[in-house]
C-alpha atoms as a PDB file:
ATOM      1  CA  UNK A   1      17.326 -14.525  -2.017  1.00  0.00           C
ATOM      2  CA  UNK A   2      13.993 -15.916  -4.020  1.00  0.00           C
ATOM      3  CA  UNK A   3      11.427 -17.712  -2.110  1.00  0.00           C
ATOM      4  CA  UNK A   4       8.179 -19.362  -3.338  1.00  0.00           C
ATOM      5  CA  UNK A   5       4.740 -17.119  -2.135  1.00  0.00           C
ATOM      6  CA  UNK A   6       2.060 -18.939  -1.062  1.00  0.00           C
ATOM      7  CA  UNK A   7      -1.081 -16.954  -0.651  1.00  0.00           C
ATOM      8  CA  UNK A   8      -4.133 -18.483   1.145  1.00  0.00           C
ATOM      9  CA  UNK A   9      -7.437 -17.461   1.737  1.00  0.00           C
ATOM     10  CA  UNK A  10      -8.516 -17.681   5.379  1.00  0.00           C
ATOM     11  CA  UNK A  11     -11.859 -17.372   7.232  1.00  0.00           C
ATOM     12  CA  UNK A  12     -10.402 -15.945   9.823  1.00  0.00           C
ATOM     13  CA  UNK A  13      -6.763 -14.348   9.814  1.00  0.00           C
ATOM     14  CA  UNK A  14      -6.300 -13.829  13.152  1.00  0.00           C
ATOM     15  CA  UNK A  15      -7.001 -17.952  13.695  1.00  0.00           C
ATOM     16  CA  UNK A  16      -4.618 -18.188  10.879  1.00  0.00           C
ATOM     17  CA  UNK A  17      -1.798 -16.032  12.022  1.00  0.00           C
ATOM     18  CA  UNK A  18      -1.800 -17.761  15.286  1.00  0.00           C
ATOM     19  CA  UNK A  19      -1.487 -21.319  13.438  1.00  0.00           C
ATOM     20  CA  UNK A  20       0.914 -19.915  11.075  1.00  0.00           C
ATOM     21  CA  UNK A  21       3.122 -18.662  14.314  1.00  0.00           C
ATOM     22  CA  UNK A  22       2.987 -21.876  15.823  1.00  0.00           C
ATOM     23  CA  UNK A  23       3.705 -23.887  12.332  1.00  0.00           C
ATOM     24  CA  UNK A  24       6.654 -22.202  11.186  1.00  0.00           C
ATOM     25  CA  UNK A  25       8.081 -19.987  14.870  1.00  0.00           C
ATOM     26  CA  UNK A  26       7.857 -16.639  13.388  1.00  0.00           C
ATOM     27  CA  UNK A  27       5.642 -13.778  14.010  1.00  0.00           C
ATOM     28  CA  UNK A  28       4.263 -12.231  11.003  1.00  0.00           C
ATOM     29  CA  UNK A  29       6.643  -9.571   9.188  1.00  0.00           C
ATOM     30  CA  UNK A  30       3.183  -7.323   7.955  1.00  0.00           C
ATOM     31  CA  UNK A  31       0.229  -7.763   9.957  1.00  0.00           C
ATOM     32  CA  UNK A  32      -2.929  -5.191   8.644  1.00  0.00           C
ATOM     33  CA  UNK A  33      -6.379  -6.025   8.835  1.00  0.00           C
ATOM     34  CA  UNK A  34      -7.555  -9.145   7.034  1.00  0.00           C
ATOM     35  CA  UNK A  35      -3.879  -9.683   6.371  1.00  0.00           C
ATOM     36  CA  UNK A  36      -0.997 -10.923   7.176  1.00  0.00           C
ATOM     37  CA  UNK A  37       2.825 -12.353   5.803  1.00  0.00           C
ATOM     38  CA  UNK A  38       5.058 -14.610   6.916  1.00  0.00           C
ATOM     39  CA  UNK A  39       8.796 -14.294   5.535  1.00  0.00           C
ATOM     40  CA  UNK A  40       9.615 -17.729   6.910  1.00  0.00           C
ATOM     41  CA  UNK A  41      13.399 -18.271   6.555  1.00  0.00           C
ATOM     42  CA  UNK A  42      13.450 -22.003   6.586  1.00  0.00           C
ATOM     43  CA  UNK A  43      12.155 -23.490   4.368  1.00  0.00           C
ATOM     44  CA  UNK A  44      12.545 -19.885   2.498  1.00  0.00           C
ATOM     45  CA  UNK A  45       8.742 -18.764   1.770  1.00  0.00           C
ATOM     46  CA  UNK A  46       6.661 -15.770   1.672  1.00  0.00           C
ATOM     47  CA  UNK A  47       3.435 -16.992   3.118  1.00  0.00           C
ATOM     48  CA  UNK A  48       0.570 -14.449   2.694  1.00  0.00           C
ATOM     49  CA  UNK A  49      -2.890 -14.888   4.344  1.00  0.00           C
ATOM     50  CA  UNK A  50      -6.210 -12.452   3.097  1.00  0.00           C
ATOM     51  CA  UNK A  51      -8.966 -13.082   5.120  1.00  0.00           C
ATOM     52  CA  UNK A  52     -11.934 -13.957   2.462  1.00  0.00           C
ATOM     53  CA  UNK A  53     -14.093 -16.457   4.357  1.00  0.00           C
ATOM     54  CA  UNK A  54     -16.458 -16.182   0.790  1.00  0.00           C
ATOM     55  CA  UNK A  55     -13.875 -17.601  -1.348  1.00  0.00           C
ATOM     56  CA  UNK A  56     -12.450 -19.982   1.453  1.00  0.00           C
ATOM     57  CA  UNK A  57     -14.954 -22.691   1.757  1.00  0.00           C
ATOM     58  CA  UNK A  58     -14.744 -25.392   3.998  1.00  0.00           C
ATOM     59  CA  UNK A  59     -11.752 -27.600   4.018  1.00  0.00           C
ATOM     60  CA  UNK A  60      -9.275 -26.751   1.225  1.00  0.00           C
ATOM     61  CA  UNK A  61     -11.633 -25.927  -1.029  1.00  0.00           C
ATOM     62  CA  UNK A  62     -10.912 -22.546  -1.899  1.00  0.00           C
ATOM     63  CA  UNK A  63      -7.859 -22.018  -0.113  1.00  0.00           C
ATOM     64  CA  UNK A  64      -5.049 -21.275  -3.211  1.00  0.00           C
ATOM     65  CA  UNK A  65      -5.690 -17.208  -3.647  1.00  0.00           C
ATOM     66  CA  UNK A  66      -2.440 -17.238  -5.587  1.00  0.00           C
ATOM     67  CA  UNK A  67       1.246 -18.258  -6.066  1.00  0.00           C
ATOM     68  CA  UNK A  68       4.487 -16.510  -6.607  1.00  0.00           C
ATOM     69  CA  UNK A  69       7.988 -16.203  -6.820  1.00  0.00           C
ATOM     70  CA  UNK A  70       9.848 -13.168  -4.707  1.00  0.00           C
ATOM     71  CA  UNK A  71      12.982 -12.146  -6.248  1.00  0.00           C
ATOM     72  CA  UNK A  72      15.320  -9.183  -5.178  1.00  0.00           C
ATOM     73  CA  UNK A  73      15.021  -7.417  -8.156  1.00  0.00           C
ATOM     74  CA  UNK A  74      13.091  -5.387 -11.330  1.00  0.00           C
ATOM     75  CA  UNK A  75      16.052  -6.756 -13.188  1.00  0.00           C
ATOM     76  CA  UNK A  76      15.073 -10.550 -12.254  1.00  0.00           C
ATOM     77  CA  UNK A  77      11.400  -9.818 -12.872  1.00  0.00           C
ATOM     78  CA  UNK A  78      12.292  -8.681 -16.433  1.00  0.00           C
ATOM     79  CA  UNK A  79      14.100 -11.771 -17.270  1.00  0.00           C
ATOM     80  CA  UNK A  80      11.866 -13.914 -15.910  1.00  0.00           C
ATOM     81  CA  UNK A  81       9.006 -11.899 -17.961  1.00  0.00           C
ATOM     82  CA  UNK A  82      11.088 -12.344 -21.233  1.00  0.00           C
ATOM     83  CA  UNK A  83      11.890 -16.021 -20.356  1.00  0.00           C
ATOM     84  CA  UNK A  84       8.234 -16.893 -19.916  1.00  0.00           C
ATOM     85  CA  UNK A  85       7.259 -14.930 -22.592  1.00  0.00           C
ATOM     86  CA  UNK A  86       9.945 -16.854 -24.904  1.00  0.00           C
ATOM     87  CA  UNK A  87       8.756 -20.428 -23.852  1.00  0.00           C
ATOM     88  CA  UNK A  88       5.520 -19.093 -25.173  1.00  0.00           C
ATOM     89  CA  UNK A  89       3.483 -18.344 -22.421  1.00  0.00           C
ATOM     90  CA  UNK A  90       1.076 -15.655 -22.242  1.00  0.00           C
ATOM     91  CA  UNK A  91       2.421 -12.943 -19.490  1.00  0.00           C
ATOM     92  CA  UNK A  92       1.561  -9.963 -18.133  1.00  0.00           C
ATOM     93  CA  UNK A  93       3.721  -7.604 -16.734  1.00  0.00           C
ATOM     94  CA  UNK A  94       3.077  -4.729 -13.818  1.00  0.00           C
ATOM     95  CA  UNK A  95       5.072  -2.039 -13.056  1.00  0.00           C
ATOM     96  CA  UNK A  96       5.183  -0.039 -10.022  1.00  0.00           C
ATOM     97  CA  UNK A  97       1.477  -1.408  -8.863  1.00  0.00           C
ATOM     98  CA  UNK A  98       0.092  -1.571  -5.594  1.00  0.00           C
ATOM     99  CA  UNK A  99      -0.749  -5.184  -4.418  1.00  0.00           C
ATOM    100  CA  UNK A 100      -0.631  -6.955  -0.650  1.00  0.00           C
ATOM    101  CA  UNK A 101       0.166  -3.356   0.955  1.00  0.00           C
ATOM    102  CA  UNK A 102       3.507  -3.190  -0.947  1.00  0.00           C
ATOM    103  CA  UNK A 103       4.704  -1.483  -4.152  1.00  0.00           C
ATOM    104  CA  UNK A 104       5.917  -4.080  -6.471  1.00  0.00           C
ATOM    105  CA  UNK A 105       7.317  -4.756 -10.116  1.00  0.00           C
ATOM    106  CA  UNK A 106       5.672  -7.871 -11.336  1.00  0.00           C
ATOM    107  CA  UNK A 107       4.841 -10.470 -14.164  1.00  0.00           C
ATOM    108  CA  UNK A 108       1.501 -12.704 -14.011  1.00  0.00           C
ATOM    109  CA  UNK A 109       1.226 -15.838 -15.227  1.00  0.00           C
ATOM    110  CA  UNK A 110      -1.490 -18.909 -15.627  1.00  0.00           C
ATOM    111  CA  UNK A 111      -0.897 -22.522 -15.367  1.00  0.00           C
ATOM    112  CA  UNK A 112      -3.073 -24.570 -17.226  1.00  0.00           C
ATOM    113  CA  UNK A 113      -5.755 -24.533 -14.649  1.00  0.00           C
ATOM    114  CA  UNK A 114      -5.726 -21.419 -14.103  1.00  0.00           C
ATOM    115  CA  UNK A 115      -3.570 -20.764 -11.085  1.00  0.00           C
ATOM    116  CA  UNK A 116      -1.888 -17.480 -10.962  1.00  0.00           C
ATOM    117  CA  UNK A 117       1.347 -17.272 -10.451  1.00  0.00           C
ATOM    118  CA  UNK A 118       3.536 -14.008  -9.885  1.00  0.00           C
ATOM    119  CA  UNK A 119       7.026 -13.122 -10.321  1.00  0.00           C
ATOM    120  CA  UNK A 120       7.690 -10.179  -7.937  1.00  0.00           C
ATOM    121  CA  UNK A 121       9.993  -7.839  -6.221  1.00  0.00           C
ATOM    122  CA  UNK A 122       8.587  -5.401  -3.344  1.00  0.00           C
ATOM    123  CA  UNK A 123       9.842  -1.835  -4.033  1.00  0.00           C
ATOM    124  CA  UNK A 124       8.344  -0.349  -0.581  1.00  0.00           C
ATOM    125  CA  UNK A 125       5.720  -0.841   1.968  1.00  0.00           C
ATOM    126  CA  UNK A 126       2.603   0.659   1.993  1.00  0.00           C
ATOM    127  CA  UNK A 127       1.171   2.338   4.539  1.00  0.00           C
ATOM    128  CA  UNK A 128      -1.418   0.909   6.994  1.00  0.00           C
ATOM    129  CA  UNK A 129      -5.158   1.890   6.721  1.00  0.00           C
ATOM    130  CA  UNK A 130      -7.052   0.293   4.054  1.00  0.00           C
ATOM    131  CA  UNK A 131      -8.524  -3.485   4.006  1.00  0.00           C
ATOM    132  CA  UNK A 132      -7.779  -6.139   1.739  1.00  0.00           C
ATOM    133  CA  UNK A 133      -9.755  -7.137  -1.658  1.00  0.00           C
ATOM    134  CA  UNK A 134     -10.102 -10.875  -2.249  1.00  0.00           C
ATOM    135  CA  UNK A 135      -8.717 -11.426  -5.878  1.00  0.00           C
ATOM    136  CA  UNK A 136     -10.787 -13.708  -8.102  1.00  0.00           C
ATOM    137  CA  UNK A 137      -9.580 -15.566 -11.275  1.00  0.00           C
ATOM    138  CA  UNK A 138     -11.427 -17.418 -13.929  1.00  0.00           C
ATOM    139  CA  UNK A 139      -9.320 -20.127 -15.060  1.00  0.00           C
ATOM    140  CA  UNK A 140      -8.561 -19.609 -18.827  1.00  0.00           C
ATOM    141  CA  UNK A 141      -8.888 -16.087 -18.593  1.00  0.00           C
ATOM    142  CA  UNK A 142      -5.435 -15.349 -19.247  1.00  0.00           C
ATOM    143  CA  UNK A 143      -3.133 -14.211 -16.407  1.00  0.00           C
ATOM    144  CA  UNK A 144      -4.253 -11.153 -14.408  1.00  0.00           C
ATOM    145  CA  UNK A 145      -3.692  -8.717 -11.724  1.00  0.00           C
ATOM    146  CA  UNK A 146      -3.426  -9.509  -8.217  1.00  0.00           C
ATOM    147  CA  UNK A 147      -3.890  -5.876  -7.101  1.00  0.00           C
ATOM    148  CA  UNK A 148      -7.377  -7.064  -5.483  1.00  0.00           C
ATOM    149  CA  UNK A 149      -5.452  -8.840  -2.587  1.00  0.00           C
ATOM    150  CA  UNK A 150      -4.008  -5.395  -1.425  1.00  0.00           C
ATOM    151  CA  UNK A 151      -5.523  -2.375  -0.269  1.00  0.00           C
ATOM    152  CA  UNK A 152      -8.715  -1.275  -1.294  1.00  0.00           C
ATOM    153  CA  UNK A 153      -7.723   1.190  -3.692  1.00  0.00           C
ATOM    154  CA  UNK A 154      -6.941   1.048  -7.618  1.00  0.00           C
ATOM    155  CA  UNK A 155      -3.686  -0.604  -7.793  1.00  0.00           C
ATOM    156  CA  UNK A 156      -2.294   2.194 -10.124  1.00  0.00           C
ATOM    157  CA  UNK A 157      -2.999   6.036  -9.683  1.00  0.00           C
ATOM    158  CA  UNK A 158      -5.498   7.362 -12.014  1.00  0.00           C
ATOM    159  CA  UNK A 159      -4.306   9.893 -14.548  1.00  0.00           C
ATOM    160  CA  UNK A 160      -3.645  13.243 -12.877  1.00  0.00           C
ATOM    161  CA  UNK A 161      -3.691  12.022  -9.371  1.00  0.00           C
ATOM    162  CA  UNK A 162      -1.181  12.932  -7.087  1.00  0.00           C
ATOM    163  CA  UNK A 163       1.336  10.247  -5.939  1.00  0.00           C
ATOM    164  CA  UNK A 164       1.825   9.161  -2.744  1.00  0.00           C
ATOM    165  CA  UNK A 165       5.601   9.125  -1.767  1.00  0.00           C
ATOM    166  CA  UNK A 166       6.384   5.818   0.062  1.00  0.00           C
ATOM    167  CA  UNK A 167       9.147   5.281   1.916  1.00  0.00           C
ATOM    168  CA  UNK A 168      11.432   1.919   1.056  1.00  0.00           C
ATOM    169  CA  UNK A 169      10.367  -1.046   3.250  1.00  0.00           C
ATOM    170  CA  UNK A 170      12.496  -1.718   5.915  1.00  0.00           C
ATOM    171  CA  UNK A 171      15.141  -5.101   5.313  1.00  0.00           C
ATOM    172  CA  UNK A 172      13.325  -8.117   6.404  1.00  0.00           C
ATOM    173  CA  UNK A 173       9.956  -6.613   5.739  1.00  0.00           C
ATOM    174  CA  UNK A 174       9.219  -7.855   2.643  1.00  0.00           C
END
């Protein structure tokens, strides 16, 4: 099943989470600190929340942190990559990265504002432990990694470093 992602930056998550709750009658399916997501069956959305009360503002000013697409598979992010990437549009791809405490395969990219949008599957969850980044993007900038709304760690292992085995998330997770 694909959904549309909607990730917001909040000033204050748990305030958010409780809305969100209320809004849509789920409880969150990943709760860590300064985050949270919301697989919300109907309407069918991923809604993430990173607690950045910087970036936030007052109002909706500042909410959008980013959009996205959640697919079941590396084979659907691929196409999509190559379709986007045929209609002309600058992409760029991630493989295996580390982003909103999951391991995902992923292709970025911009609208004409600047609003990132990401085609994604999750791989596997990611343990708890380690607080969220607030991602920021300049519009125009080209599209870009997300990794900065995850934990706060490099999004990819450095060369030589030892990798961390991580069990598949659980069904429903995601």
């Amino acid at each position: 099943m694909a959904r549309v992602q909607l990730a917001l930056n909040v000033t204050d998550v748990d305030a958010a989470v409780t809305f969100y709750e209320k809004l849509f009658g789920v409880a969150p399916a990943k709760r860590r600190p300064g985050y949270a997501n919301f697989a919300v069956d109907t309407p069918p959305l991923k809604l993430v929340l990173i607690e950045n009360p910087q970036a936030r503002g007052a109002g909706v000013a500042g909410a959008l942190n980013h959009l996205g697409v959640e697919v079941e598979t590396t084979k659907e992010v691929t196409a999509a990559a190559g379709r986007l990437a045929g209609a002309g549009l600058d992409t760029a791809m991630e493989e295996n990265t580390t982003c909103c405490y999951a391991v995902q395969d992923k292709v970025w990219v911009d609208d004409p504002d600047g609003a990132p949008w990401e085609i994604y599957t999750v791989l596997a969850d990611v343990p708890d432990g380690a607080a969220p980044i607030p991602r920021t993007v300049e519009p125009g900038s080209g599209p870009g990694s997300a990794c900065a709304c995850g934990p706060a760690t490099d999004c990819a292992p450095a060369a030589g470093a030892e990798v961390l085995t991580i069990e598949p998330a659980a069904p429903g997770s995601r």
